[in-house]
ModelCIF file with pLDDT and N, C-alpha, C, O atoms, coordinates in Angstrom:
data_MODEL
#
_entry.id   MODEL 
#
_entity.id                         1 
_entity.type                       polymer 
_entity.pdbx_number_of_molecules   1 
#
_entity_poly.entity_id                      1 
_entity_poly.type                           'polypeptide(L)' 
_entity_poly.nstd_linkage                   no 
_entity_poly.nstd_monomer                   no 
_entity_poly.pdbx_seq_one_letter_code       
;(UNK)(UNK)(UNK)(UNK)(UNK)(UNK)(UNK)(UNK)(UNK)(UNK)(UNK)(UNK)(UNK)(UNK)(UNK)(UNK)
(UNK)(UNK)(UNK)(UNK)(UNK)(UNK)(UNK)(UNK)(UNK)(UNK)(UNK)(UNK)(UNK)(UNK)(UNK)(UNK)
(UNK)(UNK)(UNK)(UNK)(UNK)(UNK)(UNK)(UNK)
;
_entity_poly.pdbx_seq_one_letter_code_can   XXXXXXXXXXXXXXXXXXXXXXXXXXXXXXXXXXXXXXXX 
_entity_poly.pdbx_strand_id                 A 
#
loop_
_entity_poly_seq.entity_id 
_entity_poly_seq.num 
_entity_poly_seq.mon_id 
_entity_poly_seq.hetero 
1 1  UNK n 
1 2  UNK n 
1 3  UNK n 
1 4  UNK n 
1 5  UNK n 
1 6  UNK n 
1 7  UNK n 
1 8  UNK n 
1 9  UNK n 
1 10 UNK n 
1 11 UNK n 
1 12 UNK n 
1 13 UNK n 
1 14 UNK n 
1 15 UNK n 
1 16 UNK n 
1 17 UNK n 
1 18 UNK n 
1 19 UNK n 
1 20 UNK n 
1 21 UNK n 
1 22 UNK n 
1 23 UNK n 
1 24 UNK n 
1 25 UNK n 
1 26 UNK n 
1 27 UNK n 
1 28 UNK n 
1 29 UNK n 
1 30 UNK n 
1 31 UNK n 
1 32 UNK n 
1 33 UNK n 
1 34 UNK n 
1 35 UNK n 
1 36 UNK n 
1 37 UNK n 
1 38 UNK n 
1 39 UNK n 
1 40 UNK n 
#
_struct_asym.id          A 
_struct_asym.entity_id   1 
#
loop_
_ma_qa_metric.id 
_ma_qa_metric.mode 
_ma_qa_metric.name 
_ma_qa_metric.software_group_id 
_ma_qa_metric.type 
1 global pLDDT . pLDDT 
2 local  pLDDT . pLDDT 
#
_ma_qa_metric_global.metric_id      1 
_ma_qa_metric_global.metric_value   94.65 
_ma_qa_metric_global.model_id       1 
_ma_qa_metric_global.ordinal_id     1 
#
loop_
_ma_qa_metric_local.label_asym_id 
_ma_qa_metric_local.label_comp_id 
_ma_qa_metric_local.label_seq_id 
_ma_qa_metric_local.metric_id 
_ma_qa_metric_local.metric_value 
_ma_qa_metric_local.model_id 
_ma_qa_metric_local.ordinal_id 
A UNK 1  2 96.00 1 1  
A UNK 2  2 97.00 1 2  
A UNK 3  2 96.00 1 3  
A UNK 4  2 96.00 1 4  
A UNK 5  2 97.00 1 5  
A UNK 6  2 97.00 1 6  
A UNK 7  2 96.00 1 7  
A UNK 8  2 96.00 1 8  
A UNK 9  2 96.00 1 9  
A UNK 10 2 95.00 1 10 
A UNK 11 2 95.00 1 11 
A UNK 12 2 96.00 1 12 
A UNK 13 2 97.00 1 13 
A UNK 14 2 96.00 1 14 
A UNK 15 2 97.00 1 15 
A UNK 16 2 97.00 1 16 
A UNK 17 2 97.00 1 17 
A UNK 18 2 96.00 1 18 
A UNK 19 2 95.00 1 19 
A UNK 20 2 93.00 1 20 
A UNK 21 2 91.00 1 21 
A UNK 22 2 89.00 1 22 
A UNK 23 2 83.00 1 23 
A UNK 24 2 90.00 1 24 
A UNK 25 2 95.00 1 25 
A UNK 26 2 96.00 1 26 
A UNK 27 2 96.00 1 27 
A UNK 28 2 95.00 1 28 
A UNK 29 2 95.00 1 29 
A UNK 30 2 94.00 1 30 
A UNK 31 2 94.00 1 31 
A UNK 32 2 92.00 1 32 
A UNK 33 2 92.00 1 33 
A UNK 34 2 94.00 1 34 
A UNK 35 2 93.00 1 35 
A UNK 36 2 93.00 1 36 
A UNK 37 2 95.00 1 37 
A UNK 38 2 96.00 1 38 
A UNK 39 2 96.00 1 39 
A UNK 40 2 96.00 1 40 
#
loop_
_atom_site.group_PDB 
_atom_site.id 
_atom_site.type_symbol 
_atom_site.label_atom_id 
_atom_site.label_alt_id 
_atom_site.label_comp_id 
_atom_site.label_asym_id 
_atom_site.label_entity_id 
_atom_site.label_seq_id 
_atom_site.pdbx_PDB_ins_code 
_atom_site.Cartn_x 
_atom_site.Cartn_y 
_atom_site.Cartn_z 
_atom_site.occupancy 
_atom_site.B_iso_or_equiv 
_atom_site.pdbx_formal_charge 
_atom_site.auth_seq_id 
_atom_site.auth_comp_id 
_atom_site.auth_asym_id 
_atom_site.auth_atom_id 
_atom_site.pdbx_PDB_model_num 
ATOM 1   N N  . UNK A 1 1  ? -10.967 3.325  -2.659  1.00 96.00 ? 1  UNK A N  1 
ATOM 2   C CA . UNK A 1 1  ? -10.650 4.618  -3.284  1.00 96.00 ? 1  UNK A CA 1 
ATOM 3   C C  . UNK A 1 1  ? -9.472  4.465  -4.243  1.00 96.00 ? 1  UNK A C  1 
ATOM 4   O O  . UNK A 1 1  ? -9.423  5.171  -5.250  1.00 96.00 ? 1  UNK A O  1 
ATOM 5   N N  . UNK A 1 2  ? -8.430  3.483  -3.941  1.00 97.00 ? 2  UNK A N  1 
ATOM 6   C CA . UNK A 1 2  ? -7.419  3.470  -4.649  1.00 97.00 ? 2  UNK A CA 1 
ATOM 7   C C  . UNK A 1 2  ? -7.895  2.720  -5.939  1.00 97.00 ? 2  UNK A C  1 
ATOM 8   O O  . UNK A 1 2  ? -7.191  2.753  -6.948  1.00 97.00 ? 2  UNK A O  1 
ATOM 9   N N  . UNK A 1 3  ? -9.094  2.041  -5.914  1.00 96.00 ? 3  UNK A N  1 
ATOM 10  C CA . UNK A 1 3  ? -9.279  1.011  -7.674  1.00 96.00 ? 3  UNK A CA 1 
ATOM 11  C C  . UNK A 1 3  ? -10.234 2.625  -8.027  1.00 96.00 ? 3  UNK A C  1 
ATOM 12  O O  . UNK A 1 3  ? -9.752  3.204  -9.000  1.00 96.00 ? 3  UNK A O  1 
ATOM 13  N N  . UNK A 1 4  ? -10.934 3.050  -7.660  1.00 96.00 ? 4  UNK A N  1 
ATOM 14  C CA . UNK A 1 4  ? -11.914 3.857  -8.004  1.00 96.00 ? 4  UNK A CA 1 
ATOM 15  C C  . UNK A 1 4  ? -10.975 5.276  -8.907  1.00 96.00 ? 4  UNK A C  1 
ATOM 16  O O  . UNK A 1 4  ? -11.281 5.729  -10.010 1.00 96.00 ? 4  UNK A O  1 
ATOM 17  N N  . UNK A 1 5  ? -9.834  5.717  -8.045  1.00 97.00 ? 5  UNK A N  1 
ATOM 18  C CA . UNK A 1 5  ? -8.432  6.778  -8.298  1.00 97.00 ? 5  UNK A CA 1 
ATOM 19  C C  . UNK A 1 5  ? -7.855  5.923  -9.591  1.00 97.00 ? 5  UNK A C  1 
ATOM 20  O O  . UNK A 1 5  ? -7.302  6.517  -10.517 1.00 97.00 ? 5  UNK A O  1 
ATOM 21  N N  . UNK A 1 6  ? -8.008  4.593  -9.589  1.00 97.00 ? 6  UNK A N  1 
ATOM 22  C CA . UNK A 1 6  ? -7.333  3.848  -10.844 1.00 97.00 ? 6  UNK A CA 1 
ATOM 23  C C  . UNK A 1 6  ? -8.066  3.988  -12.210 1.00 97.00 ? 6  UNK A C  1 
ATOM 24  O O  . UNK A 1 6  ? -7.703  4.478  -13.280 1.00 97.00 ? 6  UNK A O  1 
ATOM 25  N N  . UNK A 1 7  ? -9.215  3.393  -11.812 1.00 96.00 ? 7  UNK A N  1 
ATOM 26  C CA . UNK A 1 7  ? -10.173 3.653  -13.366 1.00 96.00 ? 7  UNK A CA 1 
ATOM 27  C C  . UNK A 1 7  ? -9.966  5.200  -13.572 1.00 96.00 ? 7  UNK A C  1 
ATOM 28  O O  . UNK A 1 7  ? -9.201  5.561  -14.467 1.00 96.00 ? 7  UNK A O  1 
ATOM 29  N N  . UNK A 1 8  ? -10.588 6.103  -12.816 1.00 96.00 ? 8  UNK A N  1 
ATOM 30  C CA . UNK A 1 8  ? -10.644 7.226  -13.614 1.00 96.00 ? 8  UNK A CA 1 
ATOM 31  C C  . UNK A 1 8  ? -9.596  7.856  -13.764 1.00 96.00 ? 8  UNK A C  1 
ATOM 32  O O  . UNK A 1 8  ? -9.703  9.081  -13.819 1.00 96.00 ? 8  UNK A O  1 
ATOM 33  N N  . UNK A 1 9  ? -8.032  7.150  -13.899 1.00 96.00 ? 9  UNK A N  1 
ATOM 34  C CA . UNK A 1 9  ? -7.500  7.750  -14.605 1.00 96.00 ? 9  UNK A CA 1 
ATOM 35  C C  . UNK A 1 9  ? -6.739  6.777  -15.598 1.00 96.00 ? 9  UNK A C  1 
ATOM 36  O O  . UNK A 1 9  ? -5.553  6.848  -15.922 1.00 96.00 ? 9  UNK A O  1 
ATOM 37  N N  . UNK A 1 10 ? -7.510  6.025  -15.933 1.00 95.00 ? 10 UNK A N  1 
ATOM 38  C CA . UNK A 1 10 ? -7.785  5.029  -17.025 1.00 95.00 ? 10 UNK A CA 1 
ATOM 39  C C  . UNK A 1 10 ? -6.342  4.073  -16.898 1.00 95.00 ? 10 UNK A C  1 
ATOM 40  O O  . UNK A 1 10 ? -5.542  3.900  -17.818 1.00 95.00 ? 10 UNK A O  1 
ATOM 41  N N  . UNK A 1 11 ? -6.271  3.684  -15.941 1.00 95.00 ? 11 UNK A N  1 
ATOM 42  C CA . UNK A 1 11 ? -4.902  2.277  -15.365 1.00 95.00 ? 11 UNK A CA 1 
ATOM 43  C C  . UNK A 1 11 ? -3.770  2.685  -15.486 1.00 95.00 ? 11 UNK A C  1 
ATOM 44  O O  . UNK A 1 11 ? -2.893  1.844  -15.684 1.00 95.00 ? 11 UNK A O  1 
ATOM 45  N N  . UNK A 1 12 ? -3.325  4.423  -15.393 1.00 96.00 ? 12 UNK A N  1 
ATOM 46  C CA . UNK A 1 12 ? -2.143  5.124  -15.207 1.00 96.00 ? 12 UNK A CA 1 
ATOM 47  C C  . UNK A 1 12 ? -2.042  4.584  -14.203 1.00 96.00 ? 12 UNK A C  1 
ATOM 48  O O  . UNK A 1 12 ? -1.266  3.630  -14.264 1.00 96.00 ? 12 UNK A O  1 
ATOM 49  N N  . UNK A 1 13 ? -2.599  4.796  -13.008 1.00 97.00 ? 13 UNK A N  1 
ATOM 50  C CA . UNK A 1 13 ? -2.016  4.966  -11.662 1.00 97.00 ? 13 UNK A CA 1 
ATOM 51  C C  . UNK A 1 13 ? -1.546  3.408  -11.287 1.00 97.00 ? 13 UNK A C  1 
ATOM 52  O O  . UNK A 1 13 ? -0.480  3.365  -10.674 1.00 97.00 ? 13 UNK A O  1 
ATOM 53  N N  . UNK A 1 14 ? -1.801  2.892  -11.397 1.00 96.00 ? 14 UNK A N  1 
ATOM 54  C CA . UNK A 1 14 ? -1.767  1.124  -11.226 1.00 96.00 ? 14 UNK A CA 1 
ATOM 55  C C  . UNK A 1 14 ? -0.893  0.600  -11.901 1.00 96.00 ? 14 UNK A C  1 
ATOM 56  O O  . UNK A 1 14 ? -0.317  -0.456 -11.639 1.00 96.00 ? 14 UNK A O  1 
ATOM 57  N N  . UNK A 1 15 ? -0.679  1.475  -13.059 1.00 97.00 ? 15 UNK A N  1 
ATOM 58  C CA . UNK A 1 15 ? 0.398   0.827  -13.808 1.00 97.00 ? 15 UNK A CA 1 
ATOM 59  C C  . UNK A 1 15 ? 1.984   1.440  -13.348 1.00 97.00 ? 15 UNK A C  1 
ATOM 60  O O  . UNK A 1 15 ? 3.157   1.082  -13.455 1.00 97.00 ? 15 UNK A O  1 
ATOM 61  N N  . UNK A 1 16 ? 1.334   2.400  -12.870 1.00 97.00 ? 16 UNK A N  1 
ATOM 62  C CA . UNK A 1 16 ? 2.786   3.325  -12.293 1.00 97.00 ? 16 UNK A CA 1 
ATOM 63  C C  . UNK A 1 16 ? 2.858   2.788  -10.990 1.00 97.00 ? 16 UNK A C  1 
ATOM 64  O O  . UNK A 1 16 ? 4.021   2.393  -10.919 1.00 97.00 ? 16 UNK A O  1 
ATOM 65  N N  . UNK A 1 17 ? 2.325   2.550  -9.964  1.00 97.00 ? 17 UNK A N  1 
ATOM 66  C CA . UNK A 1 17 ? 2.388   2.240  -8.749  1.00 97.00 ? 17 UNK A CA 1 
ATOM 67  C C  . UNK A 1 17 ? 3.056   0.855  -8.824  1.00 97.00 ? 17 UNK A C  1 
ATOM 68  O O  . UNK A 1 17 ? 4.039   0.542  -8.152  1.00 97.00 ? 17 UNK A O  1 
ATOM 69  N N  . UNK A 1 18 ? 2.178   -0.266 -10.061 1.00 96.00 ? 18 UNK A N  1 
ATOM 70  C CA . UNK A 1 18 ? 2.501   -1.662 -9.349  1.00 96.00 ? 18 UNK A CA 1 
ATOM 71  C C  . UNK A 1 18 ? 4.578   -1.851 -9.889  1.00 96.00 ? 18 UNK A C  1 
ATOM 72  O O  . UNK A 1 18 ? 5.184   -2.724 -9.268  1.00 96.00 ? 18 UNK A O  1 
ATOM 73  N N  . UNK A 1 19 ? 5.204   -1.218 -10.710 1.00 95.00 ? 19 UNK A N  1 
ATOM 74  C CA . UNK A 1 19 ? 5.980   -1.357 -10.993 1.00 95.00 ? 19 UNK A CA 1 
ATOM 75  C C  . UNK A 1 19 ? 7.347   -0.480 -10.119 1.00 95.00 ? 19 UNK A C  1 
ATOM 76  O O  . UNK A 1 19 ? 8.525   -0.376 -10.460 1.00 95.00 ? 19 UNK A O  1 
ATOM 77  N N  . UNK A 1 20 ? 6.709   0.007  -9.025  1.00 93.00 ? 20 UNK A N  1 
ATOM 78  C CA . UNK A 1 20 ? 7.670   0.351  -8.014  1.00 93.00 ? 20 UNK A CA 1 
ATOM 79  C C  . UNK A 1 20 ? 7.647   -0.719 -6.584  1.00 93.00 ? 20 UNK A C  1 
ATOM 80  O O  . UNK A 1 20 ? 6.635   -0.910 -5.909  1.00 93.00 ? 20 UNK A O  1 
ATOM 81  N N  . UNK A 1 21 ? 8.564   -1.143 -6.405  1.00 91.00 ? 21 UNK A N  1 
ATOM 82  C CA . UNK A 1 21 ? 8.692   -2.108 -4.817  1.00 91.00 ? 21 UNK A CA 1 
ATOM 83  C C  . UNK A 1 21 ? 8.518   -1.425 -3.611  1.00 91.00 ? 21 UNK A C  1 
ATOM 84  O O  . UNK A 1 21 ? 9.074   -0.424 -3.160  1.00 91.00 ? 21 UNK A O  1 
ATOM 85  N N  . UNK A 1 22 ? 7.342   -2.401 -3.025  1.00 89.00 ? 22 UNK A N  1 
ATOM 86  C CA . UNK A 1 22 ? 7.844   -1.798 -1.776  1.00 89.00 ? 22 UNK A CA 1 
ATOM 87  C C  . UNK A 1 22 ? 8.585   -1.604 -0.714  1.00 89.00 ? 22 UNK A C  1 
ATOM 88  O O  . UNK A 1 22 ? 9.752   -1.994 -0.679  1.00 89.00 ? 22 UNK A O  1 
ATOM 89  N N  . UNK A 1 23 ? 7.973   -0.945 0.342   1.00 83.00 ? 23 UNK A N  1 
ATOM 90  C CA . UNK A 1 23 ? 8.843   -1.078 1.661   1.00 83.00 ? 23 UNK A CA 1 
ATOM 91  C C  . UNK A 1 23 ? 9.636   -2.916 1.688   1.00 83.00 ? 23 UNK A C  1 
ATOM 92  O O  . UNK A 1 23 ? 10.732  -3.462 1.565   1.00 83.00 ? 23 UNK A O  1 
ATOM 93  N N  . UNK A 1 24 ? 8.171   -3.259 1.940   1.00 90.00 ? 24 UNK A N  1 
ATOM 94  C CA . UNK A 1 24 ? 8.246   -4.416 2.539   1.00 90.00 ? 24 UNK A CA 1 
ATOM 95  C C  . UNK A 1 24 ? 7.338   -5.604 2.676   1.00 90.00 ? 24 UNK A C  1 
ATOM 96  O O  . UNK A 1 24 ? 7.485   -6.135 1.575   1.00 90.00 ? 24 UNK A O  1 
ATOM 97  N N  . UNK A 1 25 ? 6.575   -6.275 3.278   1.00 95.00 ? 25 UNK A N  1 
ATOM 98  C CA . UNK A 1 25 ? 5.118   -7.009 3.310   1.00 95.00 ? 25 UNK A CA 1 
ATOM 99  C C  . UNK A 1 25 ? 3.821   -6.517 4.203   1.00 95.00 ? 25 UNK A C  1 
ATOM 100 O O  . UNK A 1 25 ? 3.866   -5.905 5.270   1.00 95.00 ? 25 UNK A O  1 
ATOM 101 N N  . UNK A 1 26 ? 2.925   -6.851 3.646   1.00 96.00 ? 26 UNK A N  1 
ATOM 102 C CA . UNK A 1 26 ? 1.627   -7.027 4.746   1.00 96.00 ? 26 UNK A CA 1 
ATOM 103 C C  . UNK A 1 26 ? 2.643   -6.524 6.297   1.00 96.00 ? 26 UNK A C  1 
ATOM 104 O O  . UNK A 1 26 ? 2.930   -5.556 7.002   1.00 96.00 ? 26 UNK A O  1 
ATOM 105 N N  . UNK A 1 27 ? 2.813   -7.660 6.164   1.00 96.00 ? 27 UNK A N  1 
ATOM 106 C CA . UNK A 1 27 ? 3.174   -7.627 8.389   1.00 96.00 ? 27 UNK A CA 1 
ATOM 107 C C  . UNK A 1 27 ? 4.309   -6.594 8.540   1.00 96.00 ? 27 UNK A C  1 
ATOM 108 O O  . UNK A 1 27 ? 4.204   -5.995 9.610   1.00 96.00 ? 27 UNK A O  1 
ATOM 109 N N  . UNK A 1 28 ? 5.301   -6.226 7.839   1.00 95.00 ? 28 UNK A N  1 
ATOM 110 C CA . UNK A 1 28 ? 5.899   -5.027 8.049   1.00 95.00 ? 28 UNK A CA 1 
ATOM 111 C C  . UNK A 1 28 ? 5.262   -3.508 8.062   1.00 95.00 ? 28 UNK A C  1 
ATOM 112 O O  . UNK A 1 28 ? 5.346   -2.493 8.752   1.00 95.00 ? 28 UNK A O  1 
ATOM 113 N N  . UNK A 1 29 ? 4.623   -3.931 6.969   1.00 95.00 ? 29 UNK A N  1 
ATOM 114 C CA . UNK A 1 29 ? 3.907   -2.210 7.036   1.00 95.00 ? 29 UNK A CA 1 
ATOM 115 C C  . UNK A 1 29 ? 3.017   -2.250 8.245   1.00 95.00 ? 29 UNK A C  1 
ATOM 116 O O  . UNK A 1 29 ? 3.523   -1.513 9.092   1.00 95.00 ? 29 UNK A O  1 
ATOM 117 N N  . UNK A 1 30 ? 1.845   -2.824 8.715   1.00 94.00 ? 30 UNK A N  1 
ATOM 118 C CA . UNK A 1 30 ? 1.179   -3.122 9.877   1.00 94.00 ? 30 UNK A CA 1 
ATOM 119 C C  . UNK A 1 30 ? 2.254   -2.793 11.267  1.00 94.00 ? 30 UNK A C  1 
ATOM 120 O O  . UNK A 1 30 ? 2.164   -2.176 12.329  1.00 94.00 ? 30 UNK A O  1 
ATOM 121 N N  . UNK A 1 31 ? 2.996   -3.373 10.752  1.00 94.00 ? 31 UNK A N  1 
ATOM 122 C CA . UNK A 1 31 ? 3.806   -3.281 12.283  1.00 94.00 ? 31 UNK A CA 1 
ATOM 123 C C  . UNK A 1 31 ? 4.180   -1.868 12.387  1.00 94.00 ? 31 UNK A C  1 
ATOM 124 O O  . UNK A 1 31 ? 4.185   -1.475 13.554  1.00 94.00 ? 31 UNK A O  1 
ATOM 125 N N  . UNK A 1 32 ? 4.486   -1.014 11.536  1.00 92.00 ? 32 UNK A N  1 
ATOM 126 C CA . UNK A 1 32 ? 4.690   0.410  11.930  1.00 92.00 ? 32 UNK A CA 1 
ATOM 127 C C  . UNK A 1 32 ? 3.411   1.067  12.616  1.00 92.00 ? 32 UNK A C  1 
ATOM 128 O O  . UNK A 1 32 ? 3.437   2.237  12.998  1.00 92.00 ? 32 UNK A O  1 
ATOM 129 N N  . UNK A 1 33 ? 2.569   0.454  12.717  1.00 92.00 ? 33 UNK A N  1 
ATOM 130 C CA . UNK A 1 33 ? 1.388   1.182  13.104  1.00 92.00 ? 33 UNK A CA 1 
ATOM 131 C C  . UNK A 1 33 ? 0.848   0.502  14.413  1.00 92.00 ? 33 UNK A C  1 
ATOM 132 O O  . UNK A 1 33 ? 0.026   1.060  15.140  1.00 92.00 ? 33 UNK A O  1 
ATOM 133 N N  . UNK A 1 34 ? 1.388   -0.783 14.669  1.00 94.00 ? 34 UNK A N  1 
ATOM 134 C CA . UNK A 1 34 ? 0.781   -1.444 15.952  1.00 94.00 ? 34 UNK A CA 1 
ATOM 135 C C  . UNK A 1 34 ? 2.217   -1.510 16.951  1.00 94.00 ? 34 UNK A C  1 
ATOM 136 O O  . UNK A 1 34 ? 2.022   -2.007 18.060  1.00 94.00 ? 34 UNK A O  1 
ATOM 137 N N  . UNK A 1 35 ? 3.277   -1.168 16.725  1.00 93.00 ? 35 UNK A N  1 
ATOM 138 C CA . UNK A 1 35 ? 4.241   -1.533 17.285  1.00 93.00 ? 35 UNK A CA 1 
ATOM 139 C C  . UNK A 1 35 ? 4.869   -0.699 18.884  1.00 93.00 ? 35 UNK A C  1 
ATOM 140 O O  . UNK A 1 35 ? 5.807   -1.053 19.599  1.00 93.00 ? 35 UNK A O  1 
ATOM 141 N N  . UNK A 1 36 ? 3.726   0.743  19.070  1.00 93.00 ? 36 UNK A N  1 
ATOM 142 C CA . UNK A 1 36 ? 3.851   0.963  20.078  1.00 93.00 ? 36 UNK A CA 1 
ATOM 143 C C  . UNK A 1 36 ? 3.054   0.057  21.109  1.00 93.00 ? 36 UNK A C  1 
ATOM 144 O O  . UNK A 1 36 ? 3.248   0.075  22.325  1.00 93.00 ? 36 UNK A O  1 
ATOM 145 N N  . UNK A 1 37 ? 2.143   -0.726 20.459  1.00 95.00 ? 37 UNK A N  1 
ATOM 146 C CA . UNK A 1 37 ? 1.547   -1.720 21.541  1.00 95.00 ? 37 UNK A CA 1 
ATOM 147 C C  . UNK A 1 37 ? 2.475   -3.265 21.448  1.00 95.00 ? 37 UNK A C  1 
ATOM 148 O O  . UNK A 1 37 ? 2.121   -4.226 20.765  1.00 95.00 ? 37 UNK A O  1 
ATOM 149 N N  . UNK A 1 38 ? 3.142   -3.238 21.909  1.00 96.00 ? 38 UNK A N  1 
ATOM 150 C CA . UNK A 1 38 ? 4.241   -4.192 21.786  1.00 96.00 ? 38 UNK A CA 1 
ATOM 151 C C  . UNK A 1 38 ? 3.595   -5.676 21.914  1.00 96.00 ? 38 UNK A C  1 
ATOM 152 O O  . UNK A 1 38 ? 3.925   -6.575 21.140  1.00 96.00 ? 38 UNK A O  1 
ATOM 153 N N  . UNK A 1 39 ? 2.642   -5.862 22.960  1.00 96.00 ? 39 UNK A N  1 
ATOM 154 C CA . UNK A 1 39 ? 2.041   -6.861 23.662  1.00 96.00 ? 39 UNK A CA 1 
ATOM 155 C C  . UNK A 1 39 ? 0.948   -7.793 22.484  1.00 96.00 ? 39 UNK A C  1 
ATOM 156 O O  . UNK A 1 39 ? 0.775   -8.945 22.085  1.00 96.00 ? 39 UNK A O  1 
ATOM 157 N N  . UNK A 1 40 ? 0.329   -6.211 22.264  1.00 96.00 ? 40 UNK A N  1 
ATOM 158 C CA . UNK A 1 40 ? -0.882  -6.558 21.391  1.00 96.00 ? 40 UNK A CA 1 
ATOM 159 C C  . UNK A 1 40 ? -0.441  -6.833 20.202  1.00 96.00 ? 40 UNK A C  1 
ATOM 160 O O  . UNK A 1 40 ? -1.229  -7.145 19.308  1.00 96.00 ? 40 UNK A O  1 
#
């Protein structure tokens, strides 16, 4: 949805998005979401 949200608005969004940093990496962002299972 996010390349599909990109074309039709002709590489605004992609161009605005990729030039802000993120949080953090792959395994940081993941970890906000698995981290009440500590184990797993």
């Amino acid at each position: 949805i996010r390349d599909i949200i990109d074309f039709a608005t002709h590489g605004e969004f992609s161009a605005w998005a990729s030039i802000v940093p993120s949080q953090g990496s792959y395994r940081q962002l993941t970890m906000q979401n698995l981290i009440h299972s500590p184990a797993l």
